[in-house]
PDB file of N, CA and C in Angstrom:
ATOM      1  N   UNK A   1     -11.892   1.156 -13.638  1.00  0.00           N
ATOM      2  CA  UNK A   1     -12.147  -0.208 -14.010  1.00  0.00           C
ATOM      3  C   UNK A   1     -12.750  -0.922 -12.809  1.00  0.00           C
ATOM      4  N   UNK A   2     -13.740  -1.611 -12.830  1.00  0.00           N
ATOM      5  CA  UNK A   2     -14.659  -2.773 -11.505  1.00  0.00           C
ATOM      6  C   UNK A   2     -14.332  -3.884 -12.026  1.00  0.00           C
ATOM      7  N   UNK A   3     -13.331  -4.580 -10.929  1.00  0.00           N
ATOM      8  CA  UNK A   3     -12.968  -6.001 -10.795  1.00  0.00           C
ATOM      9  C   UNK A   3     -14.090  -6.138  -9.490  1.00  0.00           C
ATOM     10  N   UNK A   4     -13.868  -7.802  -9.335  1.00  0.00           N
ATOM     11  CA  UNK A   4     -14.292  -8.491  -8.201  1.00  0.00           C
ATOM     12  C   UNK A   4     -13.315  -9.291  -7.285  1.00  0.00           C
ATOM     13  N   UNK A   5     -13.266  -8.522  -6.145  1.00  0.00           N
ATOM     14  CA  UNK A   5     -12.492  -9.453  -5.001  1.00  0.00           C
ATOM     15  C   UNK A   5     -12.969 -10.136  -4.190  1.00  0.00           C
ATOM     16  N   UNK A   6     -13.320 -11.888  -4.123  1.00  0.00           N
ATOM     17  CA  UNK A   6     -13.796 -12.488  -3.037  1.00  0.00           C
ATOM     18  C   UNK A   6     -15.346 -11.513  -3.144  1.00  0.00           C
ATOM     19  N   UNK A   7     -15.423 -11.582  -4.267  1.00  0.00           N
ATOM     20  CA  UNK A   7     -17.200 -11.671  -5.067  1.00  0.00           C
ATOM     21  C   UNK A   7     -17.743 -10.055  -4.662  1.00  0.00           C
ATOM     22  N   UNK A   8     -16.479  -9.013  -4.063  1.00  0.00           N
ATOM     23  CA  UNK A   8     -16.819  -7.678  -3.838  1.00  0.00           C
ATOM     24  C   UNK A   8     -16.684  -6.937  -4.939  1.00  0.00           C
ATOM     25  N   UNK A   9     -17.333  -5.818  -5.290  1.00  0.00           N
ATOM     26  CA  UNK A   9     -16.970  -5.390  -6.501  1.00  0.00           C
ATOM     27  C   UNK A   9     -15.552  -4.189  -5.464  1.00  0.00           C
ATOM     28  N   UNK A  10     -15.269  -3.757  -6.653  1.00  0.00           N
ATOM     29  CA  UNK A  10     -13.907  -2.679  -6.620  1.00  0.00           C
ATOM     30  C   UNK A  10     -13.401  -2.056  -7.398  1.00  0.00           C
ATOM     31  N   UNK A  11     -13.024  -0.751  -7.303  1.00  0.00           N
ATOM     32  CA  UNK A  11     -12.905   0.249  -8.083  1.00  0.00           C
ATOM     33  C   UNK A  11     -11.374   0.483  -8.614  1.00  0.00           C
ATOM     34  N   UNK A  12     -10.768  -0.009  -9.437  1.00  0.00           N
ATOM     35  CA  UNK A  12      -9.014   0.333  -9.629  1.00  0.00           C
ATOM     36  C   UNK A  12      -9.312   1.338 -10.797  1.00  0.00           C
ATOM     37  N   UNK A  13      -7.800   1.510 -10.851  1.00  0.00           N
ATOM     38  CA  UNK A  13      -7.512   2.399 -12.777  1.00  0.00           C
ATOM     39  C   UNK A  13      -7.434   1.413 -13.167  1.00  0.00           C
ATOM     40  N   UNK A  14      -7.321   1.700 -14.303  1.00  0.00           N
ATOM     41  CA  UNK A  14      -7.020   1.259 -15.645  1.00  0.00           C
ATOM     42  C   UNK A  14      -5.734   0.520 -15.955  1.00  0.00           C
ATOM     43  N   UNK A  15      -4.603   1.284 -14.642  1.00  0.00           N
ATOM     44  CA  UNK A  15      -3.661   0.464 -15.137  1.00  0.00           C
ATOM     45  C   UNK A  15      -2.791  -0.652 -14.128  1.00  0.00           C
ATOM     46  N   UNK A  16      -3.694  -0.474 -12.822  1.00  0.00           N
ATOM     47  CA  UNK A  16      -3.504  -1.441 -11.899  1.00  0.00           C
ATOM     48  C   UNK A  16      -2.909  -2.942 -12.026  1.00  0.00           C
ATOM     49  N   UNK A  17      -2.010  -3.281 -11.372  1.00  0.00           N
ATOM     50  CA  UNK A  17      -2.001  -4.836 -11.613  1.00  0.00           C
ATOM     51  C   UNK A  17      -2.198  -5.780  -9.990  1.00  0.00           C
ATOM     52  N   UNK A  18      -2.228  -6.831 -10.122  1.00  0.00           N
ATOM     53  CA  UNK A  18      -2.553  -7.810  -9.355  1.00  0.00           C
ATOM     54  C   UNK A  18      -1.851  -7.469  -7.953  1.00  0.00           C
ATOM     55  N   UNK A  19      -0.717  -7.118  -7.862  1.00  0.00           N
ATOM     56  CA  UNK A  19       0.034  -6.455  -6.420  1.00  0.00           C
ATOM     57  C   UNK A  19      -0.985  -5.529  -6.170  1.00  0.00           C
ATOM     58  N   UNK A  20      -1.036  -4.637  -6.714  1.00  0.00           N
ATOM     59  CA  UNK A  20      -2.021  -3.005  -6.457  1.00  0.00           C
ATOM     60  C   UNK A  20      -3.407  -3.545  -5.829  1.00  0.00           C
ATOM     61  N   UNK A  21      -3.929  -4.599  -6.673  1.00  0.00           N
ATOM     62  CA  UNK A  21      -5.560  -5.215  -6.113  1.00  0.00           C
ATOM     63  C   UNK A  21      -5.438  -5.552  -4.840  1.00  0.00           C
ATOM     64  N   UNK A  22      -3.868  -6.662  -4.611  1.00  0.00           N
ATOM     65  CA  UNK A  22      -4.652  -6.777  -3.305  1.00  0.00           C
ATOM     66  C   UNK A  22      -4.161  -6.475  -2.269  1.00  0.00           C
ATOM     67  N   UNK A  23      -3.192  -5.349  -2.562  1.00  0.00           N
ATOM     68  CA  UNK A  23      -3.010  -4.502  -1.209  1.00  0.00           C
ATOM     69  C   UNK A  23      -3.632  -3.805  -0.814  1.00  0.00           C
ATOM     70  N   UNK A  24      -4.460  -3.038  -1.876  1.00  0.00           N
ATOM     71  CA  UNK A  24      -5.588  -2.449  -1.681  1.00  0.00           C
ATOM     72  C   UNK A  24      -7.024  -3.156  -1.119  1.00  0.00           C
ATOM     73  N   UNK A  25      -6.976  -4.486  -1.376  1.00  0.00           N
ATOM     74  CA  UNK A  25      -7.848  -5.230  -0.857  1.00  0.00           C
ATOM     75  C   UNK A  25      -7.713  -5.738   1.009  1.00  0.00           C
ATOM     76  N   UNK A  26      -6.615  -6.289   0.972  1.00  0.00           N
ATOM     77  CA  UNK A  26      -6.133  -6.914   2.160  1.00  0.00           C
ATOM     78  C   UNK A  26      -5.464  -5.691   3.000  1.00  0.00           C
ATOM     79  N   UNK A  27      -6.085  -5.993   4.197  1.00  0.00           N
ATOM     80  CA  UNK A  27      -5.289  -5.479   5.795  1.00  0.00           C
ATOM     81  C   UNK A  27      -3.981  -5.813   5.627  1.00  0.00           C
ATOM     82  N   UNK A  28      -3.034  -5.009   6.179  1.00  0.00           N
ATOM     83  CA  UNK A  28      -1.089  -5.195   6.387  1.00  0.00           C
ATOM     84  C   UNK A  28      -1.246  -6.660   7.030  1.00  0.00           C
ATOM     85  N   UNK A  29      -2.407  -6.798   7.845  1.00  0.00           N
ATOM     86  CA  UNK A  29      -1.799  -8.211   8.759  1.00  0.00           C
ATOM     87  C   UNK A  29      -2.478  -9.068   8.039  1.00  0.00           C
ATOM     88  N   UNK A  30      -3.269  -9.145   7.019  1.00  0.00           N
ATOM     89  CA  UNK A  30      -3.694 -10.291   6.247  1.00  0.00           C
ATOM     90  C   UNK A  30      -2.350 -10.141   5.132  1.00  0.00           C
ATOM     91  N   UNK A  31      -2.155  -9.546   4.537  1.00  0.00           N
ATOM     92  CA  UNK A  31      -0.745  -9.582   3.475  1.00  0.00           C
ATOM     93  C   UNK A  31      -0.167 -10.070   3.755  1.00  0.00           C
ATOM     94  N   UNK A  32       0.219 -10.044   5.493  1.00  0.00           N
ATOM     95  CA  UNK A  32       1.984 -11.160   5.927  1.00  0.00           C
ATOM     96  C   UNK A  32       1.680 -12.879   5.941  1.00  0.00           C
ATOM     97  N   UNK A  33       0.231 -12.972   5.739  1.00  0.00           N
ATOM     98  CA  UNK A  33      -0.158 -14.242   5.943  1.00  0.00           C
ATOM     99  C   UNK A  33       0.143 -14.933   4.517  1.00  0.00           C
ATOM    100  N   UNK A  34       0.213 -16.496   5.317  1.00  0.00           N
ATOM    101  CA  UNK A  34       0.082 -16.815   3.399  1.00  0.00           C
ATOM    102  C   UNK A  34      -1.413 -17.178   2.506  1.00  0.00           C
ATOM    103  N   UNK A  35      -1.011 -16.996   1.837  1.00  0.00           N
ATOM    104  CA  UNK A  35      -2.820 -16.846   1.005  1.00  0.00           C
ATOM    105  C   UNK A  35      -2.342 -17.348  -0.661  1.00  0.00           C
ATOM    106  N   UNK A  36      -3.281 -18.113  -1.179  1.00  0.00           N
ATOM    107  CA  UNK A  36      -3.340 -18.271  -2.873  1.00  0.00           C
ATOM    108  C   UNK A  36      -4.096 -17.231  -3.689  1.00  0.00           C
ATOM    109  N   UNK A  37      -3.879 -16.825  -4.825  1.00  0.00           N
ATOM    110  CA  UNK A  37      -4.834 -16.302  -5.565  1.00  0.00           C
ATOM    111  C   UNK A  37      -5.124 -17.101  -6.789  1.00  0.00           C
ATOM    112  N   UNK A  38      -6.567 -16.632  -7.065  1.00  0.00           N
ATOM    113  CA  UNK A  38      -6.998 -17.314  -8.467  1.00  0.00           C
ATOM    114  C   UNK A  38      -7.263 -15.929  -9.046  1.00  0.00           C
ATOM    115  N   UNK A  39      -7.210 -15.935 -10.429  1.00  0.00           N
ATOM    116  CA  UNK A  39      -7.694 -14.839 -11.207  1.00  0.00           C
ATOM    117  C   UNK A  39      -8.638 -15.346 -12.604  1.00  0.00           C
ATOM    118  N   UNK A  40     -10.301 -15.409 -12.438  1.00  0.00           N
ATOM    119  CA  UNK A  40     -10.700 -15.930 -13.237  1.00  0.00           C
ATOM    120  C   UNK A  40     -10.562 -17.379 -13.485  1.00  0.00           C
ATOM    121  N   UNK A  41     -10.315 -18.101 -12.291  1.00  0.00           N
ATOM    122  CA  UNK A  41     -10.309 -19.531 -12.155  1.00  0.00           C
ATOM    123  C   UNK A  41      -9.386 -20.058 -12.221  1.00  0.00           C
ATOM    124  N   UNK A  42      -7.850 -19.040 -12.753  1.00  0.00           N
ATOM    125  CA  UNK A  42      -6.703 -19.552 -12.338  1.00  0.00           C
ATOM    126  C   UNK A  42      -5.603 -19.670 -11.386  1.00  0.00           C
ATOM    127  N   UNK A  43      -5.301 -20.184 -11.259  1.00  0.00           N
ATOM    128  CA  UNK A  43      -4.164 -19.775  -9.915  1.00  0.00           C
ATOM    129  C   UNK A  43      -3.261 -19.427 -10.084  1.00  0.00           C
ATOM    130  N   UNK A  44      -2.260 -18.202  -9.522  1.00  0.00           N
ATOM    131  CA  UNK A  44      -0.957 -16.988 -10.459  1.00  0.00           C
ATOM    132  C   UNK A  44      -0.458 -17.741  -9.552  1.00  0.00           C
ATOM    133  N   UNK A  45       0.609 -17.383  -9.946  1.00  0.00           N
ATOM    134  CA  UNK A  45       2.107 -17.512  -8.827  1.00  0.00           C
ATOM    135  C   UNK A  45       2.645 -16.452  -8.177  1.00  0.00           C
ATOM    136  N   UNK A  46       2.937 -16.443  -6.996  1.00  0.00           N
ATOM    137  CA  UNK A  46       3.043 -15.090  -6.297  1.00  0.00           C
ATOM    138  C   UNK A  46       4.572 -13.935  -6.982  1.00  0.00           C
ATOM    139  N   UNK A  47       4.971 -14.790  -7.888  1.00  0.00           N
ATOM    140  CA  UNK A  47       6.260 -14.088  -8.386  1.00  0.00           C
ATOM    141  C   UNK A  47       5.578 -13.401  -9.838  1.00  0.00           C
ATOM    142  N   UNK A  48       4.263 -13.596  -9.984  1.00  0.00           N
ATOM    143  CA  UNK A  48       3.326 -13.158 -11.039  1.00  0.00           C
ATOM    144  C   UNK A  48       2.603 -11.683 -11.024  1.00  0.00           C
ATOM    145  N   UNK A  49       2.473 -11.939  -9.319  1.00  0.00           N
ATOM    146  CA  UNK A  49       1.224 -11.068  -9.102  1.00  0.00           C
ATOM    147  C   UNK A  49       2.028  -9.665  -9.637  1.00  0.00           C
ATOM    148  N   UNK A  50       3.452  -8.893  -9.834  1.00  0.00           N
ATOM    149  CA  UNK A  50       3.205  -7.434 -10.013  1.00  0.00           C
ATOM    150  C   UNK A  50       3.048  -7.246 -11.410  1.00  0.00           C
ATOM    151  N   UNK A  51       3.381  -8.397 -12.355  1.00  0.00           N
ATOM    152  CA  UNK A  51       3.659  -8.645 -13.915  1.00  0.00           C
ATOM    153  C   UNK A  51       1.694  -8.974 -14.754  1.00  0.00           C
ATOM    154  N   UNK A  52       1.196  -9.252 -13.502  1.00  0.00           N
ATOM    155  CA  UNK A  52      -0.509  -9.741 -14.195  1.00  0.00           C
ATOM    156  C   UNK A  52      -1.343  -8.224 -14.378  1.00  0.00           C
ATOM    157  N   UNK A  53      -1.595  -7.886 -14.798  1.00  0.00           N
ATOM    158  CA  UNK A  53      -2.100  -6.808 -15.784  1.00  0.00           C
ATOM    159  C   UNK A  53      -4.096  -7.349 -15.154  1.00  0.00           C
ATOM    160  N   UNK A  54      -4.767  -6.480 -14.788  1.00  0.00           N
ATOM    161  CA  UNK A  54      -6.238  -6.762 -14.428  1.00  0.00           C
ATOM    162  C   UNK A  54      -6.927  -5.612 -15.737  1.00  0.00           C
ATOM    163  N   UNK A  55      -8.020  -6.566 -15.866  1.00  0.00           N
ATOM    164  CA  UNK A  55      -8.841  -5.999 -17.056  1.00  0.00           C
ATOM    165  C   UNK A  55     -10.473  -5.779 -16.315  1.00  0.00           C
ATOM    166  N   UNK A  56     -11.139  -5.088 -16.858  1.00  0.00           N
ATOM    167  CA  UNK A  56     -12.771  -4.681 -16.251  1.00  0.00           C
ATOM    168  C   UNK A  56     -13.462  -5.755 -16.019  1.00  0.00           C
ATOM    169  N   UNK A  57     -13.750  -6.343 -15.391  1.00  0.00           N
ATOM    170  CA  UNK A  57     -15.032  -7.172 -14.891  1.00  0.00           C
ATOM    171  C   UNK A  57     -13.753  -8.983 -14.296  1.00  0.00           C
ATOM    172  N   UNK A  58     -12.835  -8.424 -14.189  1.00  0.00           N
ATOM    173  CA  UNK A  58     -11.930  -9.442 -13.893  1.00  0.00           C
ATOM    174  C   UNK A  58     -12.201 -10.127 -12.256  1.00  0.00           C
ATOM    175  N   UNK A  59     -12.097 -11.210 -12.253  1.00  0.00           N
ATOM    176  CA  UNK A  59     -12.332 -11.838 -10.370  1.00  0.00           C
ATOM    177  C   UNK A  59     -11.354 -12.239 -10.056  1.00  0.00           C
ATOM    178  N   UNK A  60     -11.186 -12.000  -8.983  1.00  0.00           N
ATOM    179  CA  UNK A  60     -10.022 -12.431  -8.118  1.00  0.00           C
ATOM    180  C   UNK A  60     -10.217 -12.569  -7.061  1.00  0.00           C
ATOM    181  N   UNK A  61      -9.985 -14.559  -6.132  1.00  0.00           N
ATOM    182  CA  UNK A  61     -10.476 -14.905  -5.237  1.00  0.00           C
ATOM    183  C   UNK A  61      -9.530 -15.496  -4.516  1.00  0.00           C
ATOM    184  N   UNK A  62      -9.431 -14.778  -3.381  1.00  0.00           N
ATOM    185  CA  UNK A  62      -8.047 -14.772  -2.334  1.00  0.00           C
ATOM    186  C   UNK A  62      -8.313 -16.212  -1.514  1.00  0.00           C
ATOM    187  N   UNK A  63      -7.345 -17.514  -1.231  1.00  0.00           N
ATOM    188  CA  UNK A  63      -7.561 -18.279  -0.718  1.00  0.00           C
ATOM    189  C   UNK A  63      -6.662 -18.191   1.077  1.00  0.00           C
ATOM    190  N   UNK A  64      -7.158 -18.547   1.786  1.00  0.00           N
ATOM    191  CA  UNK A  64      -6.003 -18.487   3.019  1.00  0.00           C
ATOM    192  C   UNK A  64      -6.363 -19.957   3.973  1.00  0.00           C
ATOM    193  N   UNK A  65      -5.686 -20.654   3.795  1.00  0.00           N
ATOM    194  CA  UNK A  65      -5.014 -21.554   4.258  1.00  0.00           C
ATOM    195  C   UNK A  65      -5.887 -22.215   5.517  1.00  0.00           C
ATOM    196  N   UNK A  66      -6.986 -23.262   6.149  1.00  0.00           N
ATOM    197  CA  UNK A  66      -7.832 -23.190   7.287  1.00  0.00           C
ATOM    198  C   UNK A  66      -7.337 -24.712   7.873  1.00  0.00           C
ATOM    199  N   UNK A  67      -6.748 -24.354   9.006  1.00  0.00           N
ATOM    200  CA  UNK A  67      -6.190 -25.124   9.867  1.00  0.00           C
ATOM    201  C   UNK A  67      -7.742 -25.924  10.538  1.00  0.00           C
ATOM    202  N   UNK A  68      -7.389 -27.495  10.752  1.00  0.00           N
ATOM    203  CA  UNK A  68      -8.216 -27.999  12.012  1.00  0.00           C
ATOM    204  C   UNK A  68      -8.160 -29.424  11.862  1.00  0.00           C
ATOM    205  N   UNK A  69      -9.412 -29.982  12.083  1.00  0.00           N
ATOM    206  CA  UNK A  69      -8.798 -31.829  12.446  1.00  0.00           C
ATOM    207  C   UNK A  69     -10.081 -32.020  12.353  1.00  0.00           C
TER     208      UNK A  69
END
């Protein structure tokens, strides 16, 4: 199945869910950070992500948090 992460394409199974995307997506030291996700323009809740089910041509756009003044 080809989803899109942060507009990359990517290769999962079929039966992948939203945990699986983006560990596979994200570095160990980007994971400990905090970050939002949208999926298709929505925003999950992180108590969502192992229960959200990803379908073929699905986007998912990782937000992280930008500090400054």
């Amino acid at each position: 199945m080809n989803i899109y992460i942060n507009g990359q394409s990517m290769q999962l199974t079929s039966t992948d869910n939203l945990t699986v995307a983006l560990q596979s997506f994200l570095s160990t030291e980007q994971q400990q950070l905090s970050y939002a996700v949208a999926l298709n323009g929505d925003f999950i809740g992180k108590n969502q992500y192992g229960s959200t089910l990803l379908s073929t041509g699905d986007s998912i756009d990782i937000l992280f948090p930008i500090q400054g003044g």
